[in-house]
C-alpha atoms as a PDB file:
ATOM      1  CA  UNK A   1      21.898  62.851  84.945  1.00  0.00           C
ATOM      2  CA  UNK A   2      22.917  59.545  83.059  1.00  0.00           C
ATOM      3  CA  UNK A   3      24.323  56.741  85.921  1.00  0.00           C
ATOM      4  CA  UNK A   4      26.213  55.508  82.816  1.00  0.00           C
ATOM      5  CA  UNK A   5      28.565  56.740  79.917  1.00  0.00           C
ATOM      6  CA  UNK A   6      26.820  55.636  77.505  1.00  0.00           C
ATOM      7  CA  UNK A   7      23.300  57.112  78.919  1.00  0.00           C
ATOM      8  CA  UNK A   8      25.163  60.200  78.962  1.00  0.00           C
ATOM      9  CA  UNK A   9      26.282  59.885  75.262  1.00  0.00           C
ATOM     10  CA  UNK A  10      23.088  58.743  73.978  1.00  0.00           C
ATOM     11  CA  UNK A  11      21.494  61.869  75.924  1.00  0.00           C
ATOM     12  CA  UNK A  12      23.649  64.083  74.502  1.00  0.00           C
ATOM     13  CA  UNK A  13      23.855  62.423  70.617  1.00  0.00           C
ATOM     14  CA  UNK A  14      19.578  62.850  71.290  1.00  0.00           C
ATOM     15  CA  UNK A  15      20.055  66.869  72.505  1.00  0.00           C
ATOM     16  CA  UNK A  16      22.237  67.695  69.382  1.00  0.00           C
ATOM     17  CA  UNK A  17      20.084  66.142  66.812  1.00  0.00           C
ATOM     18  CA  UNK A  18      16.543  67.217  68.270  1.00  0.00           C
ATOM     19  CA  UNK A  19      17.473  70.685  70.198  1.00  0.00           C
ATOM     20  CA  UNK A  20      15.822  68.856  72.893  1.00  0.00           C
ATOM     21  CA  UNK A  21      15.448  65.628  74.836  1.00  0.00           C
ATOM     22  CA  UNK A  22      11.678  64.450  76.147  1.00  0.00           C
ATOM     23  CA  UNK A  23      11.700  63.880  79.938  1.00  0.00           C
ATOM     24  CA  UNK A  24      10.904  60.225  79.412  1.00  0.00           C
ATOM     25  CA  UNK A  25      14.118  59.534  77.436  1.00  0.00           C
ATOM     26  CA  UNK A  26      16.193  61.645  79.843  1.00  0.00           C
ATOM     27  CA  UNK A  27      14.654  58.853  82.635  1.00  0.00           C
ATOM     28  CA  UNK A  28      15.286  55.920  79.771  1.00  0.00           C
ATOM     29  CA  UNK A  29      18.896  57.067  79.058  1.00  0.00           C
ATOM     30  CA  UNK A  30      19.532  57.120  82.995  1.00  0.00           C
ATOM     31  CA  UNK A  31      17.494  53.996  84.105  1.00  0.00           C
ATOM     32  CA  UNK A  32      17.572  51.174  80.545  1.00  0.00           C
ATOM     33  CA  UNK A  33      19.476  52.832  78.071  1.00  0.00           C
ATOM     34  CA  UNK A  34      19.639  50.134  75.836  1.00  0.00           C
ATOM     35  CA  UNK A  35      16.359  50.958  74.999  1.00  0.00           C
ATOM     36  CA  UNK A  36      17.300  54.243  73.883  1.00  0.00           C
ATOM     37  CA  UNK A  37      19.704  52.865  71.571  1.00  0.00           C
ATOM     38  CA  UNK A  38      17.946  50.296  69.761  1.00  0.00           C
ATOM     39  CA  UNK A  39      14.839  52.727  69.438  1.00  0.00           C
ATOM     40  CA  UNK A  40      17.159  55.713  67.784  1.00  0.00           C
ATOM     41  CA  UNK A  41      18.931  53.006  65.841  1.00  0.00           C
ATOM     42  CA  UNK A  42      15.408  52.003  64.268  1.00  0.00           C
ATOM     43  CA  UNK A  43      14.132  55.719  64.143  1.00  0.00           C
ATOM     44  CA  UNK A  44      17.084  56.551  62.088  1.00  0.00           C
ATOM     45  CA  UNK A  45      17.327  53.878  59.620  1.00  0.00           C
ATOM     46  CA  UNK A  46      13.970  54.668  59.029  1.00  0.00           C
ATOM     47  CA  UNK A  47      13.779  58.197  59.074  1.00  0.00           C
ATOM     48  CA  UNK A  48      17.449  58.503  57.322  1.00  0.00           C
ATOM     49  CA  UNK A  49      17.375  55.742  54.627  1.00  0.00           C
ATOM     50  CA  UNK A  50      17.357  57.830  50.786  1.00  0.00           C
ATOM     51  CA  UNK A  51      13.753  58.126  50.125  1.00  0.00           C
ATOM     52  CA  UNK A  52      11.160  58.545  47.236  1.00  0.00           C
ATOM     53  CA  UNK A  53       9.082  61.333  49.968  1.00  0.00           C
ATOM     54  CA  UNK A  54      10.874  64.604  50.433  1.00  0.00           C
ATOM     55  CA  UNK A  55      11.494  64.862  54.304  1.00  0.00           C
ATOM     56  CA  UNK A  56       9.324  67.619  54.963  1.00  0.00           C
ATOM     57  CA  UNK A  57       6.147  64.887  53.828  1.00  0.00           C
ATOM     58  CA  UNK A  58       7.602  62.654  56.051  1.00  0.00           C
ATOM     59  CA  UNK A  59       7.248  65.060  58.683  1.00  0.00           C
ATOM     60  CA  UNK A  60       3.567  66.053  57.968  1.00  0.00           C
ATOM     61  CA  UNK A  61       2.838  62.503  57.995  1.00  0.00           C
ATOM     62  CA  UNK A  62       4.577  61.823  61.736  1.00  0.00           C
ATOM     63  CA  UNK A  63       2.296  64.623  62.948  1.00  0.00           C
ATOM     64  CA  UNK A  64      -0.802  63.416  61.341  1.00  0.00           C
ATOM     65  CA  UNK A  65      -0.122  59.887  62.951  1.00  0.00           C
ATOM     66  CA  UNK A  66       0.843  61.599  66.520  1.00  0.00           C
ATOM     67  CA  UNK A  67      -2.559  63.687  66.028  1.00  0.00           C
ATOM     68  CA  UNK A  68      -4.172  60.428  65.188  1.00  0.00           C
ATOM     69  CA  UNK A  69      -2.960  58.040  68.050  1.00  0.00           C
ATOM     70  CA  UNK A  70      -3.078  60.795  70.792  1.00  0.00           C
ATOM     71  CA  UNK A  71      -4.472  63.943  70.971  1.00  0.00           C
ATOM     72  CA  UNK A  72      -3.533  65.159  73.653  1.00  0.00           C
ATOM     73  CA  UNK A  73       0.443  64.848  73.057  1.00  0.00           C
ATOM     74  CA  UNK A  74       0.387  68.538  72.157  1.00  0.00           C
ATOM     75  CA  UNK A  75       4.129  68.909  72.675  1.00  0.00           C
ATOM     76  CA  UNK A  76       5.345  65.965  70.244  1.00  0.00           C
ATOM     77  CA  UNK A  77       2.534  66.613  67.745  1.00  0.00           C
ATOM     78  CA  UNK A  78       3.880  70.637  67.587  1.00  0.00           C
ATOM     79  CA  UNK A  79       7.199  69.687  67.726  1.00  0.00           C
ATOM     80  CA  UNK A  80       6.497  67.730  64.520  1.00  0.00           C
ATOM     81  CA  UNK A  81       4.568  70.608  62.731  1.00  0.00           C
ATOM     82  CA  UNK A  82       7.571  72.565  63.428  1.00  0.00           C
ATOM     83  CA  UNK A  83       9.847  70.832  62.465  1.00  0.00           C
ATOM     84  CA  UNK A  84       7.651  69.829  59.053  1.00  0.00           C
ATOM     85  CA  UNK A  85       7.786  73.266  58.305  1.00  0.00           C
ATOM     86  CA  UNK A  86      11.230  74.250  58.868  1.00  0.00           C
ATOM     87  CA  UNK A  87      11.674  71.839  56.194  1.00  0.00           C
ATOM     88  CA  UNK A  88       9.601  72.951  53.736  1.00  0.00           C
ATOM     89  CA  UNK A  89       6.145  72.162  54.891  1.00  0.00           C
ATOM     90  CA  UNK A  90       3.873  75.415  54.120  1.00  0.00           C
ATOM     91  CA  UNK A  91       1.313  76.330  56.526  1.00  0.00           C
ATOM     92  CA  UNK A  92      -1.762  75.661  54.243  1.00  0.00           C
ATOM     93  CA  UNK A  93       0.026  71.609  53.294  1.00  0.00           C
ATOM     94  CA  UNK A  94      -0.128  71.388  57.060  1.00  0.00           C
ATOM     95  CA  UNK A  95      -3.911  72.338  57.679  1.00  0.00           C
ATOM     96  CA  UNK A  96      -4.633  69.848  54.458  1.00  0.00           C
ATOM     97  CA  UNK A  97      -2.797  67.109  56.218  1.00  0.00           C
ATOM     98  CA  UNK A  98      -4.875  67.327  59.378  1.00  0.00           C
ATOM     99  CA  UNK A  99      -8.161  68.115  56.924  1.00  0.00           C
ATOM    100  CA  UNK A 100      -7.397  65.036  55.366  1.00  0.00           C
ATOM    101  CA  UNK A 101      -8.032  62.652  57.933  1.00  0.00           C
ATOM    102  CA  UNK A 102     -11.133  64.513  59.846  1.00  0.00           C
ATOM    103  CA  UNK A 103     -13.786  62.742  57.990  1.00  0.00           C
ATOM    104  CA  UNK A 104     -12.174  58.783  59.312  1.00  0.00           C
ATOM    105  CA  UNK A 105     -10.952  60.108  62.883  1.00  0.00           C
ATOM    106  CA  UNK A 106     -12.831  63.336  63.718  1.00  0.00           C
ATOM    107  CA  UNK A 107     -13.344  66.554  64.712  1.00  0.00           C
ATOM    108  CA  UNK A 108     -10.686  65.809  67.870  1.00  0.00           C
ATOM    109  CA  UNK A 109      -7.525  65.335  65.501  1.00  0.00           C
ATOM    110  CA  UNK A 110      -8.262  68.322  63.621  1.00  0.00           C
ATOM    111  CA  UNK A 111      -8.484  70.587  66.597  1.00  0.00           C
ATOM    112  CA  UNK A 112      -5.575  68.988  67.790  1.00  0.00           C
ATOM    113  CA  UNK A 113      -3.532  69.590  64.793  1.00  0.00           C
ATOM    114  CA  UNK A 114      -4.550  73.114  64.034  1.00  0.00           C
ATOM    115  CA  UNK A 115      -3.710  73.893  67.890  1.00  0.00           C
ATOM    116  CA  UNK A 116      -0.196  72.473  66.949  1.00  0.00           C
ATOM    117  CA  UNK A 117      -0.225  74.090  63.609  1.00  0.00           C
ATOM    118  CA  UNK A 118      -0.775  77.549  65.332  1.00  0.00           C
ATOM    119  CA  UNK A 119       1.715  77.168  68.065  1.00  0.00           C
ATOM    120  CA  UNK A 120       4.211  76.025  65.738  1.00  0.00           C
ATOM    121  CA  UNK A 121       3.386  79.251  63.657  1.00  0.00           C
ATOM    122  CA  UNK A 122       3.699  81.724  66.492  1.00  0.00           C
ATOM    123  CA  UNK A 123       6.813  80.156  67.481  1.00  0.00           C
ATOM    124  CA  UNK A 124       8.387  80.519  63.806  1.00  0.00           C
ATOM    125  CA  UNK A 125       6.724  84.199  62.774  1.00  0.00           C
ATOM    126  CA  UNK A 126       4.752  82.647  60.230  1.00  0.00           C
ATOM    127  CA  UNK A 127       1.452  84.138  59.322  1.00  0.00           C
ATOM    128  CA  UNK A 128      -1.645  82.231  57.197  1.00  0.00           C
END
């Protein structure tokens, strides 16, 4: 629980747009939540700013970096996929994404990615 209001706001703003809250920002919202705030601020001018790539792309591309960078996040990278294809993302897009980069980072992100990939498609009923 938030020590301060606006923790406690900035929790709860984070719950309604995600559906969830990682355990680090719930300790961030109740320890510096300033942090919090200038880090969504930034996410969503990015992420919310009218844009050329459909949001879905955007998507594929967070997961691909997450995949990238670490590995072994498997809960932010699925969360990602998920979310990607809730939005439009097909299935087969998402296996290209993670193809795509398996030749300049390796057979590690592409494991990880199709892990996420067929989490995220047990979790939404999708098939191949």
């Amino acid at each position: 629980m938030p020590a301060t209001a606006k923790g406690q706001e900035l929790l709860d703003k984070m719950m309604k747009a995600r559906g969830f809250v990682w355990p680090a920002f719930e300790l961030l919202c109740e320890m510096d939540p300033e942090i919090i705030e200038h880090y969504e601020g930034m996410k969503n001018y990015v992420l919310g700013k009218k844009a050329e790539m459909p949001e879905h792309q955007r998507e594929m591309f967070i997961s691909v970096a997450i995949a990238v960078r670490n590995a072994a996040y498997s809960d932010g990278l699925k969360e990602h996929v998920k979310r990607a294809l809730k939005l439009g993302a097909t299935p087969q897009q998402m296996l290209e994404a993670f193809e795509s980069v398996f030749p300049p980072c390796g057979m590690m992100v592409l494991i990880a990615g199709c892990t996420a990939l067929k989490k995220a498609m047990d979790e939404l009923g999708l098939k191949p």
